[in-house]
N, C-alpha and C. Protein backbone atom coordinates (compact mmCIF):
# COMPACT_ATOMS: atom_id res chain seq x y z
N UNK A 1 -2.93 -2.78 -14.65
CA UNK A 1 -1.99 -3.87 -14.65
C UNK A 1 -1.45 -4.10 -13.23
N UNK A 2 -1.09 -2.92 -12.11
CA UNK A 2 -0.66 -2.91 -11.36
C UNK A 2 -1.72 -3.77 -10.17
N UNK A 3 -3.07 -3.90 -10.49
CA UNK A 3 -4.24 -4.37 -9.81
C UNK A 3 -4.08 -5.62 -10.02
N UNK A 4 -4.01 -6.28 -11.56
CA UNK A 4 -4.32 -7.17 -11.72
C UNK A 4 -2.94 -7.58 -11.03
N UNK A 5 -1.72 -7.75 -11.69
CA UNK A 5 -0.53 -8.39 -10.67
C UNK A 5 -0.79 -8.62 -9.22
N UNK A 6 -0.96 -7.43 -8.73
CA UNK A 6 -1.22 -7.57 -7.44
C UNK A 6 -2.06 -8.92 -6.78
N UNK A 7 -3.02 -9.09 -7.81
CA UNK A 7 -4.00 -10.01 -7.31
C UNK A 7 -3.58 -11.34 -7.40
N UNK A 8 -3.23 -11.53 -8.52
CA UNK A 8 -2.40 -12.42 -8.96
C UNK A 8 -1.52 -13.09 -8.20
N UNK A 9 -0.68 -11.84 -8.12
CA UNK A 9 0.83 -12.39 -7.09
C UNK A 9 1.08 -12.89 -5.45
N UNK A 10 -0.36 -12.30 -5.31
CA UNK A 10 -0.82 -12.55 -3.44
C UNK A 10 -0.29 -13.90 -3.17
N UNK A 11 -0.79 -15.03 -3.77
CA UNK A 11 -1.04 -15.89 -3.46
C UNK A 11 0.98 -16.56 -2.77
N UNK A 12 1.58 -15.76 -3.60
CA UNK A 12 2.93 -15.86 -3.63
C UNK A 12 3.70 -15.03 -2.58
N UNK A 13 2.74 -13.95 -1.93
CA UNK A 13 3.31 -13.15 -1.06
C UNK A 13 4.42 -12.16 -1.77
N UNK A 14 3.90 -11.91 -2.97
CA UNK A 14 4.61 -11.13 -3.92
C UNK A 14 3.28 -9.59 -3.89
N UNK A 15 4.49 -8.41 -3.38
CA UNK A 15 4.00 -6.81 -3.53
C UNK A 15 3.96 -6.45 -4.94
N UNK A 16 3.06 -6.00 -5.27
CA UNK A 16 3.11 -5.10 -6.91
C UNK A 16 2.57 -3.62 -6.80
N UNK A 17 2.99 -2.67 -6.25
CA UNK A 17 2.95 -1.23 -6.54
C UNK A 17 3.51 -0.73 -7.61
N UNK A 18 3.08 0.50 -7.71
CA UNK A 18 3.51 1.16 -9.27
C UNK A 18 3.78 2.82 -8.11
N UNK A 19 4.33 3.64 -9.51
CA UNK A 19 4.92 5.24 -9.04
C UNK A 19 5.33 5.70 -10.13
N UNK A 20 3.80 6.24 -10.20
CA UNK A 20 3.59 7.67 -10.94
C UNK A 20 4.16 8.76 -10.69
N UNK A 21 5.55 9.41 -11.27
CA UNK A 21 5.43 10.85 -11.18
C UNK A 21 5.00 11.72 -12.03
N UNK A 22 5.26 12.88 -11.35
CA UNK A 22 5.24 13.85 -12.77
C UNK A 22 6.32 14.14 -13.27
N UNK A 23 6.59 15.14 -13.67
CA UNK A 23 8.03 15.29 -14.72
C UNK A 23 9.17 15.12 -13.64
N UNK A 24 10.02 14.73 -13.84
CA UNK A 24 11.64 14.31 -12.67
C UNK A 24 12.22 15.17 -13.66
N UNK A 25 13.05 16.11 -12.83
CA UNK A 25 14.60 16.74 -13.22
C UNK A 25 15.75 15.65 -13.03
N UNK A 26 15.72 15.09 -14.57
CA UNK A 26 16.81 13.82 -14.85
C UNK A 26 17.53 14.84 -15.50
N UNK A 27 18.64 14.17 -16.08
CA UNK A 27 18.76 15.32 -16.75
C UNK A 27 18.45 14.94 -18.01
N UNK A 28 17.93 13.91 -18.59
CA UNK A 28 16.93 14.10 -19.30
C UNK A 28 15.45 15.21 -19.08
N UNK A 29 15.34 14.70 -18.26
CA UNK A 29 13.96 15.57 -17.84
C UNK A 29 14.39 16.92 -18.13
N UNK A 30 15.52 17.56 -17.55
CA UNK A 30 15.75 18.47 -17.59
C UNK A 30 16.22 19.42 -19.68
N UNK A 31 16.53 18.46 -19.84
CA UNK A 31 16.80 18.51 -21.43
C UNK A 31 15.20 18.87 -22.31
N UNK A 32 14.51 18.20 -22.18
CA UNK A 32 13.16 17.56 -22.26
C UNK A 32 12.31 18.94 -21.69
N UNK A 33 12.64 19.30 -20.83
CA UNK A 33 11.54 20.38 -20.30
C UNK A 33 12.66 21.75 -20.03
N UNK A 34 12.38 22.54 -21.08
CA UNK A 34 13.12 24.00 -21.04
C UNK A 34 12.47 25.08 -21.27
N UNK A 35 12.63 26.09 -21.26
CA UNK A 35 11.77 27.49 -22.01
C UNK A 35 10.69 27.60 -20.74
N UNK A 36 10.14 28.54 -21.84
CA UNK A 36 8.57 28.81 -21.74
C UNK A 36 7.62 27.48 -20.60
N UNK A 37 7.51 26.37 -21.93
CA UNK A 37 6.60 25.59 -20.93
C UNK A 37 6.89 25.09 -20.10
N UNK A 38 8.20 25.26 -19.52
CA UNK A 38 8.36 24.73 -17.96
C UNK A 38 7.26 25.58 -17.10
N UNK A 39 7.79 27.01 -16.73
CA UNK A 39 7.52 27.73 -15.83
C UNK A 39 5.43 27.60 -16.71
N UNK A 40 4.74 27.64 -17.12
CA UNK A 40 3.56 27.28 -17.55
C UNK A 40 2.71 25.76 -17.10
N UNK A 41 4.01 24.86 -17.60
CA UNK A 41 3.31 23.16 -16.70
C UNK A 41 3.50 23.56 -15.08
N UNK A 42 4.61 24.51 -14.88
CA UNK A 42 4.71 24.24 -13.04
C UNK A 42 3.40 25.11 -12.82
N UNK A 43 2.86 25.85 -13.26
CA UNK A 43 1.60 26.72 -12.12
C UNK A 43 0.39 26.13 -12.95
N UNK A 44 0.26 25.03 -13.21
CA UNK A 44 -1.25 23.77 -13.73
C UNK A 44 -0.60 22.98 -12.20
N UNK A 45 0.76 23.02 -11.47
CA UNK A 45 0.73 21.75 -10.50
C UNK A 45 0.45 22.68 -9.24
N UNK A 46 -0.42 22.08 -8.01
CA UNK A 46 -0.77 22.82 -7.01
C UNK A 46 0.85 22.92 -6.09
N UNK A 47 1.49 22.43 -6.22
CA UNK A 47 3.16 22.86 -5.66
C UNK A 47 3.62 23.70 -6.13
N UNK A 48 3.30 23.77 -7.48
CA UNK A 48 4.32 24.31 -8.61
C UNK A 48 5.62 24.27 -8.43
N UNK A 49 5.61 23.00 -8.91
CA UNK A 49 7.15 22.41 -9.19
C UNK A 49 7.26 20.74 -9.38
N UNK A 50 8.44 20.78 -10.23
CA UNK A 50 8.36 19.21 -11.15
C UNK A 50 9.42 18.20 -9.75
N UNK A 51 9.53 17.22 -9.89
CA UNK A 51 9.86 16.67 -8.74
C UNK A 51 11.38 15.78 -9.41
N UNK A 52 12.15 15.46 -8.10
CA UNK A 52 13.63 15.30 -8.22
C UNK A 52 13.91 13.70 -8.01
N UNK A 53 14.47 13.36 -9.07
CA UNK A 53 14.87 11.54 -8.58
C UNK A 53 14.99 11.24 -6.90
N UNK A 54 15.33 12.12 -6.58
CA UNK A 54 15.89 11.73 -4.86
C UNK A 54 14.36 11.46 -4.02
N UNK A 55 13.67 12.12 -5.00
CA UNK A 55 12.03 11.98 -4.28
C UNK A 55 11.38 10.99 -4.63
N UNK A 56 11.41 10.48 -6.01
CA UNK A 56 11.44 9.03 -6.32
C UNK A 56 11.64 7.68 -5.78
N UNK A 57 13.06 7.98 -5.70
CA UNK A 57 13.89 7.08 -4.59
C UNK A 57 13.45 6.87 -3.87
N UNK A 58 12.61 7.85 -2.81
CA UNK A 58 12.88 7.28 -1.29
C UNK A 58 10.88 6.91 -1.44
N UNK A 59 10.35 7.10 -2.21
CA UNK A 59 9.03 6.20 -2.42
C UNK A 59 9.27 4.72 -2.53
N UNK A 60 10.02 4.61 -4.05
CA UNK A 60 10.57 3.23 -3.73
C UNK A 60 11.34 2.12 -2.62
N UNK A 61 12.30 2.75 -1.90
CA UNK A 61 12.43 2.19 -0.85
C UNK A 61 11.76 2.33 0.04
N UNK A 62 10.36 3.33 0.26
CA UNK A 62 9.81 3.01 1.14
C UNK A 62 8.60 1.89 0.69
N UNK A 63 8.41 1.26 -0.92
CA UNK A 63 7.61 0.45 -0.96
C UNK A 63 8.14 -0.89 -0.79
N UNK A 64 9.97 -1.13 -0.72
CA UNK A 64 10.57 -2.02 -1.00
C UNK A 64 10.59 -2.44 0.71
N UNK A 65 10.23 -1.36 1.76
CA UNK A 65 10.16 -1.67 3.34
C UNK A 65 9.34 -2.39 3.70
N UNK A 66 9.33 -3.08 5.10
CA UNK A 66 8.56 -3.88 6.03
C UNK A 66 7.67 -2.81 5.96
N UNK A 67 7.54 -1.51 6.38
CA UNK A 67 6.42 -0.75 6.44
C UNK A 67 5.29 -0.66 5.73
N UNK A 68 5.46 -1.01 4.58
CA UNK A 68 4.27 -1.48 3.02
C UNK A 68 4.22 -3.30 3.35
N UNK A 69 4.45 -4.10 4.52
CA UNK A 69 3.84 -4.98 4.03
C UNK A 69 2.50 -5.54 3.79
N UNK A 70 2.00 -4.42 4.15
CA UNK A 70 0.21 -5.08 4.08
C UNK A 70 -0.44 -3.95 2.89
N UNK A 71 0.70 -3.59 2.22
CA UNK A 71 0.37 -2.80 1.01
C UNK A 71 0.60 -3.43 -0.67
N UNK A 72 -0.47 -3.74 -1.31
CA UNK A 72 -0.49 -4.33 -2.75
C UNK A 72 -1.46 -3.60 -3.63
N UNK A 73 -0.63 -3.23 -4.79
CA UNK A 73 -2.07 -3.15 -5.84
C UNK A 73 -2.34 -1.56 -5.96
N UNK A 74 -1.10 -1.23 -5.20
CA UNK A 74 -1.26 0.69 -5.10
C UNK A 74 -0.57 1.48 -6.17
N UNK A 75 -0.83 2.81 -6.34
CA UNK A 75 -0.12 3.47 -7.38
C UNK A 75 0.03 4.77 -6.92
N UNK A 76 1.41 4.67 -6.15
CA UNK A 76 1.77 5.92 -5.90
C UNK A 76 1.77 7.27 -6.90
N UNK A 77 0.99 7.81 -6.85
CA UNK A 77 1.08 9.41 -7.48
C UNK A 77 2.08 10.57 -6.76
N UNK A 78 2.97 11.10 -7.80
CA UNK A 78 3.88 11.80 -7.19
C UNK A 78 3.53 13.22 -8.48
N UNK A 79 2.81 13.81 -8.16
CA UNK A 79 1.98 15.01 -9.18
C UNK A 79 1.96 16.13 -8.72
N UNK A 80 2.96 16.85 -7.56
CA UNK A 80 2.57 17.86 -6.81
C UNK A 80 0.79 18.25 -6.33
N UNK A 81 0.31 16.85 -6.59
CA UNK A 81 -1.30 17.47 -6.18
C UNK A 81 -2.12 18.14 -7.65
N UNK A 82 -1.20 17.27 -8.62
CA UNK A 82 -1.92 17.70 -10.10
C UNK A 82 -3.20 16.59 -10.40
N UNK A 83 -3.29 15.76 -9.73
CA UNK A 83 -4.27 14.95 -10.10
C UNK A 83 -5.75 15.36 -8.90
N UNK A 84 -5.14 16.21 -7.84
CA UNK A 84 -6.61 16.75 -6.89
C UNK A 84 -7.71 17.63 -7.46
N UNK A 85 -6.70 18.67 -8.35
CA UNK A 85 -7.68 19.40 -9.25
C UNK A 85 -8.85 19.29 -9.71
């Protein structure tokens, strides 16, 4: 979806990126992921470790920057390197 918009929206000078993470310590997230299978999902991620809104954040404003303007149609992965595997 993020492709097709993109393509779409050019014509308008309209950006469409997407941002994938993996699990965020919200505190949902944090509610959501307790026990056991925390410490089990973190060593499947090559960081081992789930990632923090504040890290989120600053993806998004860096897609919302002049610095991404010749950037469309991307999908930031934020997976500690779970998708290199």
């Amino acid at each position: 979806m993020t492709r097709v918009l993109a393509y779409e929206w050019a014509e308008y000078k309209i950006k469409v990126n997407a941002i994938s993470p993996t699990v965020v310590l919200t505190e949902l997230g944090k509610k959501a992921w307790t026990g056991e299978k925390v410490e089990k999902a973190k060593q499947e991620i090559p960081l081992k470790r789930f990632g923090f809104p504040e890290e989120v954040a600053a993806i998004a404003l860096f897609l919302a920057s002049d610095a991404t303007n010749l950037i469309t149609g991307e999908n930031m992965v934020m997976d500690g390197g779970n998708t290199i595997k």
